[in-house]
Structures are given as C-alpha cells and as structure tokens.
Protein backbone atom coordinates (compact mmCIF):
# COMPACT_ATOMS: atom_id res chain seq x y z
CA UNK A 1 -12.39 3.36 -4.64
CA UNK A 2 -11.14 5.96 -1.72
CA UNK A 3 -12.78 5.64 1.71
CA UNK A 4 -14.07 8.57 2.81
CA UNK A 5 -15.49 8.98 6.32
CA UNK A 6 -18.83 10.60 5.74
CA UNK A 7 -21.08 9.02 8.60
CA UNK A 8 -21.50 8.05 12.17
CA UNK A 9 -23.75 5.79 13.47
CA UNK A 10 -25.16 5.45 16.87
CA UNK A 11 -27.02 2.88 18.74
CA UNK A 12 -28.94 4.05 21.40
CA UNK A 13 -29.52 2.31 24.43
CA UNK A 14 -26.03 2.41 26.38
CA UNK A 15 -24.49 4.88 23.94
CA UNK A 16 -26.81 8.02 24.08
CA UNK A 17 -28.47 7.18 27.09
CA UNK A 18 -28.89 4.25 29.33
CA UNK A 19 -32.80 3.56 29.45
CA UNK A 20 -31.46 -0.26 29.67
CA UNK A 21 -32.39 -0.52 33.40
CA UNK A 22 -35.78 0.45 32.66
CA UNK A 23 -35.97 -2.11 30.13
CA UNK A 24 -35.11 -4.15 32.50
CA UNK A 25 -37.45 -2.92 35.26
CA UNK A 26 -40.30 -3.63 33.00
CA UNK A 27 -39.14 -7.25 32.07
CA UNK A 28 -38.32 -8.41 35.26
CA UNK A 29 -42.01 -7.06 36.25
CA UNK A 30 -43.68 -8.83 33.15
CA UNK A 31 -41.67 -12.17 33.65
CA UNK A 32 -42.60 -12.53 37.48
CA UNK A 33 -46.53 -12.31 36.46
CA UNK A 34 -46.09 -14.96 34.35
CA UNK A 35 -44.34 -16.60 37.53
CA UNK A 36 -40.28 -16.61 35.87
CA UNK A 37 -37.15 -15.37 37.40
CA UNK A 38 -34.88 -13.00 35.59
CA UNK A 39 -31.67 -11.13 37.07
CA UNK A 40 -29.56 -8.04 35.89
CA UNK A 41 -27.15 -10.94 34.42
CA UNK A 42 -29.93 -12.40 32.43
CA UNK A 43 -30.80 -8.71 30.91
CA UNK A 44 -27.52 -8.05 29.49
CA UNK A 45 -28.55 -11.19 27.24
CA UNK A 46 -31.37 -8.56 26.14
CA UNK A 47 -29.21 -6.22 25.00
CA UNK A 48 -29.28 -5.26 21.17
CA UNK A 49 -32.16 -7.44 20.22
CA UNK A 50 -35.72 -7.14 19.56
CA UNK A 51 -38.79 -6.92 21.84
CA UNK A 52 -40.27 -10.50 20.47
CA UNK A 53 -36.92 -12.13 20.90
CA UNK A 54 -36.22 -10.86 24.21
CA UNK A 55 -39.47 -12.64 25.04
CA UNK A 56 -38.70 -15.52 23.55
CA UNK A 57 -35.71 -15.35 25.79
CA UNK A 58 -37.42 -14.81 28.70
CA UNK A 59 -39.89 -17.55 28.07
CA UNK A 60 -37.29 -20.03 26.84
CA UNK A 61 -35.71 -19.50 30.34
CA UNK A 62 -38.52 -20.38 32.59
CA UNK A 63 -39.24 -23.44 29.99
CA UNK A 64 -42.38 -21.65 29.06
CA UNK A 65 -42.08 -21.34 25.27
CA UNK A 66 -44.85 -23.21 24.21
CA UNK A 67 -47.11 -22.08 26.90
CA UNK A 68 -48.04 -18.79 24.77
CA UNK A 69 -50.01 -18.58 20.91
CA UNK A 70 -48.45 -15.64 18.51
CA UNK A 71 -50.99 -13.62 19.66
CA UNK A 72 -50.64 -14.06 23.16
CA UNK A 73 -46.80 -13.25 23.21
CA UNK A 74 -47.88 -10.05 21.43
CA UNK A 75 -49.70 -8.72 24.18
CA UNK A 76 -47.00 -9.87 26.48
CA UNK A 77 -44.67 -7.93 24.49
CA UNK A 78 -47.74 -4.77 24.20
CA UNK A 79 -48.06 -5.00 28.47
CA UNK A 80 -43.88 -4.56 28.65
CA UNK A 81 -43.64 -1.64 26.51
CA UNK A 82 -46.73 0.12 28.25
CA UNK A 83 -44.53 -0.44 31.73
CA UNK A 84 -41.40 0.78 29.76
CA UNK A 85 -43.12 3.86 28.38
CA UNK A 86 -44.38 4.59 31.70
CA UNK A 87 -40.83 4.51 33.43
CA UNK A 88 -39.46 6.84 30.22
CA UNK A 89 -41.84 9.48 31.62
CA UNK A 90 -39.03 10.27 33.56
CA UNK A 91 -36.01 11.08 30.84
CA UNK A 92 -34.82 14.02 30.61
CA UNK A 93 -31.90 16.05 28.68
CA UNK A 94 -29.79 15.29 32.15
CA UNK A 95 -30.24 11.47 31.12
CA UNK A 96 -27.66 11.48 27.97
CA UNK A 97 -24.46 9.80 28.40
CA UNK A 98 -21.57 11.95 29.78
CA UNK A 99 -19.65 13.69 26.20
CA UNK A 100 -22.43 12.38 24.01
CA UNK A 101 -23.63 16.11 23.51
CA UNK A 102 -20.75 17.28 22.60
CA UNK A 103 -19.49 14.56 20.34
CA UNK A 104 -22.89 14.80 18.34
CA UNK A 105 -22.57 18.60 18.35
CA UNK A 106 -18.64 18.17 16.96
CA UNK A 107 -19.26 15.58 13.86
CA UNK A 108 -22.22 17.96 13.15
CA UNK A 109 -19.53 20.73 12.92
CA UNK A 110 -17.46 18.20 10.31
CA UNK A 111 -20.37 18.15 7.98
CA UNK A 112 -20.48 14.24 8.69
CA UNK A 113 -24.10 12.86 8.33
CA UNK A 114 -25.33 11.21 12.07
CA UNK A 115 -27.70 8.26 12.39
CA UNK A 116 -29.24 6.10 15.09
CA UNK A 117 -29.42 2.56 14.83
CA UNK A 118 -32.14 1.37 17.48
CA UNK A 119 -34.02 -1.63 17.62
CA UNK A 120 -36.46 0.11 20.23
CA UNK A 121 -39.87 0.83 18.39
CA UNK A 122 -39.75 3.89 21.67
CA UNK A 123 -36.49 5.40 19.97
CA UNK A 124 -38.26 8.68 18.58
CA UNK A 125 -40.14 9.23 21.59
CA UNK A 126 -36.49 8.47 23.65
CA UNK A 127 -34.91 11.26 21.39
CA UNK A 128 -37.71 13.72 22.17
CA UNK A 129 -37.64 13.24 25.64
CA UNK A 130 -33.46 14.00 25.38
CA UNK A 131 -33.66 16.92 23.33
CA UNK A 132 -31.78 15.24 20.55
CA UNK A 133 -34.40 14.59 17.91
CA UNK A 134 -32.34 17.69 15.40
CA UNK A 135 -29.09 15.90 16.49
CA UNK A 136 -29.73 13.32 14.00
CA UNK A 137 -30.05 13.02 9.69
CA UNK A 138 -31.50 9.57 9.81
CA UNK A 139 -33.29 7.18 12.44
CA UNK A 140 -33.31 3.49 11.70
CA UNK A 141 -35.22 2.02 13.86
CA UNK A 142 -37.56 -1.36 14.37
CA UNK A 143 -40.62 0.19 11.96
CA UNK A 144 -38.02 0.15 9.17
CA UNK A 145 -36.44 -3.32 9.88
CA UNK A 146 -37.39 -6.92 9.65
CA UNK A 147 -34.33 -8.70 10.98
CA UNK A 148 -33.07 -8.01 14.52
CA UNK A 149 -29.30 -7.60 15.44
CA UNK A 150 -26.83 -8.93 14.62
CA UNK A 151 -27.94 -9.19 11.53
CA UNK A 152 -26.52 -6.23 9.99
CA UNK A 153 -29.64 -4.97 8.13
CA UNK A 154 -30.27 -2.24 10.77
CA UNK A 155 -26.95 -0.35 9.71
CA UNK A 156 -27.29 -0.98 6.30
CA UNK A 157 -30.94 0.79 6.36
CA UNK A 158 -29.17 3.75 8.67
CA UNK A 159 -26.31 3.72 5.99
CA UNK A 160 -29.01 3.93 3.13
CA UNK A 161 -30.79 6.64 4.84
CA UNK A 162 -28.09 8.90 4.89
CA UNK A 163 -27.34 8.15 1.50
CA UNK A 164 -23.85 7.04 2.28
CA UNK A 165 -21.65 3.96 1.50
CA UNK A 166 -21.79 1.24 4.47
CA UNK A 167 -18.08 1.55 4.29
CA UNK A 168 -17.50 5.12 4.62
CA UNK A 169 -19.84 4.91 7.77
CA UNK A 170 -18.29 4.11 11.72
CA UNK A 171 -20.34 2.54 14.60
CA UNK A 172 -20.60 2.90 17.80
CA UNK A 173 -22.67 0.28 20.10
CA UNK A 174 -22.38 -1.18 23.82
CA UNK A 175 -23.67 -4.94 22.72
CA UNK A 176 -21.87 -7.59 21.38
CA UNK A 177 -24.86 -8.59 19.02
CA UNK A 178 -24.48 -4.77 17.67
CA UNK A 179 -20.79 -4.66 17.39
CA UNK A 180 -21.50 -8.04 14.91
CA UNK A 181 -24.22 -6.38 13.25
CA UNK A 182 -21.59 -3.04 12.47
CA UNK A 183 -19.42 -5.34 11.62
CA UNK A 184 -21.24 -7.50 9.04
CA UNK A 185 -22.76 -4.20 7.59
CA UNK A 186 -18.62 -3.83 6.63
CA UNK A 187 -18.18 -0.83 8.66
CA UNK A 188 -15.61 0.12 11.29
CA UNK A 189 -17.08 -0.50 15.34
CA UNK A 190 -16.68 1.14 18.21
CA UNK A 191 -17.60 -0.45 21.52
CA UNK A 192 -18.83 1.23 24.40
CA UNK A 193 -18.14 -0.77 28.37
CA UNK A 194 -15.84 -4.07 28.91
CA UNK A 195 -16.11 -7.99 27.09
CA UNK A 196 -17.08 -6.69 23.91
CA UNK A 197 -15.04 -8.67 20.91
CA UNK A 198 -14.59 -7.87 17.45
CA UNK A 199 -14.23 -4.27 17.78
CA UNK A 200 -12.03 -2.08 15.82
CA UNK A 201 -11.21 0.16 19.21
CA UNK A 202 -13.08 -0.20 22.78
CA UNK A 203 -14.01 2.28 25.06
CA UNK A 204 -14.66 2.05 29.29
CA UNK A 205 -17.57 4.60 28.69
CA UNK A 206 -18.73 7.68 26.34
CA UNK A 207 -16.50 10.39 28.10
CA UNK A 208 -13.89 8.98 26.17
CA UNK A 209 -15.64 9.43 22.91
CA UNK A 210 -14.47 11.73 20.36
CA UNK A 211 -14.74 12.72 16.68
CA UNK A 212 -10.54 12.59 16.75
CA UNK A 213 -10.92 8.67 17.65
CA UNK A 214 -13.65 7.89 15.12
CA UNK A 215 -11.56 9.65 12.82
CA UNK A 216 -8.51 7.72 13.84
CA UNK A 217 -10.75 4.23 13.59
CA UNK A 218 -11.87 4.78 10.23
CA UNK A 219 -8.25 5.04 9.17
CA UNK A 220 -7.48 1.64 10.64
C-alpha cells in the first residue's frame, strides 16, 4: 500500500504554545502546601504526561505516596488545575509559538487534515484563548483517552479522528514521552528543543517549522 501524507499532528504544550511554565507555577505552588520541593529540572519530568501521574511524581519525590487515598489525590490534582486555569486567564493570540500560525495556515492550504494531541483536559479552553480552535479537524485530548503518553493511544485516537491511516499521519511534539508515543502509533516524529531521541528530524524551536520539512520527513 502507497503512503500518502494526509495528516499532521500537533501536541500542544511546547509546540503551539508554551503554557508549560504555568504548569509549572501551579505545581510547584501545590507541592510546597503539601510541604515538597520541586525545581524547573524536576518539571521537565512532567512533560507529556497526565495530571494524576504528574502527581504521583510529585508525591513519589517527597516520599509521600502513600500519604494520600484516591480521592484525596483527586482533589490535589482538582486544586492544581483551578491555579493553572487561573494563570491561563492570561493567554492570548500573542502567546503561540513563533511560525506556528503560519505553518497551520499552510498545511490547511495542502488540504492535509490537522489534529492536536494533548493530554491537558484545559486544551479546548487553551485553543480558544489562542484563536486557533478553526485551525484544527480533530482534538484528542485526555476526555477521549485512557492511557497517558507514551503510550501511543493518544495519536492513534487523533489519527482515527481524522479518519486517516496512523501511517500517513506526521508528529510533531517537544517531550521525549511524546516523541515515543508518535513513534509507537507508527508515524513519522518531529521534535521540537534539544535531548530529544528517536526522532525522525529535530528542530531548536518552531520558527524552523515548515510544511516543506514535514513533507520531506514523511518521505524518509
């Protein structure tokens, strides 16, 4: 069977915007009131994965994971995103990553299908707040999932959604546990910032994004 390149898929956090140091604002608040110590090196750990894992992270760090019932975490996990929300109030159009705009605007013009891949439960309201919500065919995001990255299931889903083959799909991601997810979803990955491995072609940052590259990618 020909491959075809008929999609692109994007994550969202550190590809169309970077609301990462928010995230990360609103961790390190919720892990000192439950009296544990997290730095920006510790966050990048966060990157890709789930709300509840993060936690479990977090908790796992200060030796605290059996401190907390299900139930409890939950409302850990409720109080960050409240704190989160709170700092998104702030996003605006002039918060998407430098040649995003006009990348999304040029696959659009190649009557390729677009899709975001985000494990943030926050992603629609993050795409309103940017302006971008009509920039996109599909959103795959937490509601629709059950398995976190890197499990690939998130892509798959995104793929599904668009009604196009996994392998006739590219992604793009700034996390190592979403460059494994692309990956295992049998697509081709693009990596956005330094030390990410298993990539098909790697990037310094989203200027140097363009539809000619993805194009060039898929062929690989």
């Amino acid at each position: 069977m020909v491959r075809q390149l008929e999609a692109v898929i994007f994550d969202l956090d550190g590809v169309i915007t970077d609301s990462a140091h928010f995230h990360y604002l609103a961790w390190k608040q919720l892990a000192a009131d439950i009296d544990i110590e997290i730095d920006e090196a510790f966050n990048e750990t966060l990157k890709g994965i789930s709300r509840m894992d993060s936690l479990d992270l977090i908790l796992a760090k200060g030796g605290r994971e059996k401190d907390f019932t299900l139930e409890q975490k939950e409302e850990l996990a409720a109080k960050k995103n409240a704190h989160y929300v709170e700092l998104l109030k702030d996003l605006s159009p002039a918060d998407i990553l430098p040649g995003i705009k006009p990348l999304l605007d040029a696959i659009r013009a190649a009557n390729l299908k677009i899709a975001l891949a985000s494990v943030s439960k926050n992603a629609p309201m993050v795409l309103a707040a940017l302006d971008l919500t009509d920039s996109f065919d599909y959103l795959a995001d937490a509601a629709k999932i059950t398995h976190s990255k890197p499990d690939p299931e998130i892509f798959l889903v995104a793929a599904a959604g668009l009604g196009v083959e996994s392998a006739n799909a590219v992604g793009i991601e700034d996390a190592q546990a979403g460059v494994e997810a692309i990956k295992s979803a049998g697509m081709k990955a693009i990596g956005v910032g330094a030390g990410l491995i298993g990539t098909d072609e790697l990037v310094s940052d989203t200027s140097k994004l363009t539809l000619a590259m993805i194009q060039k990618v898929f062929q690989i």
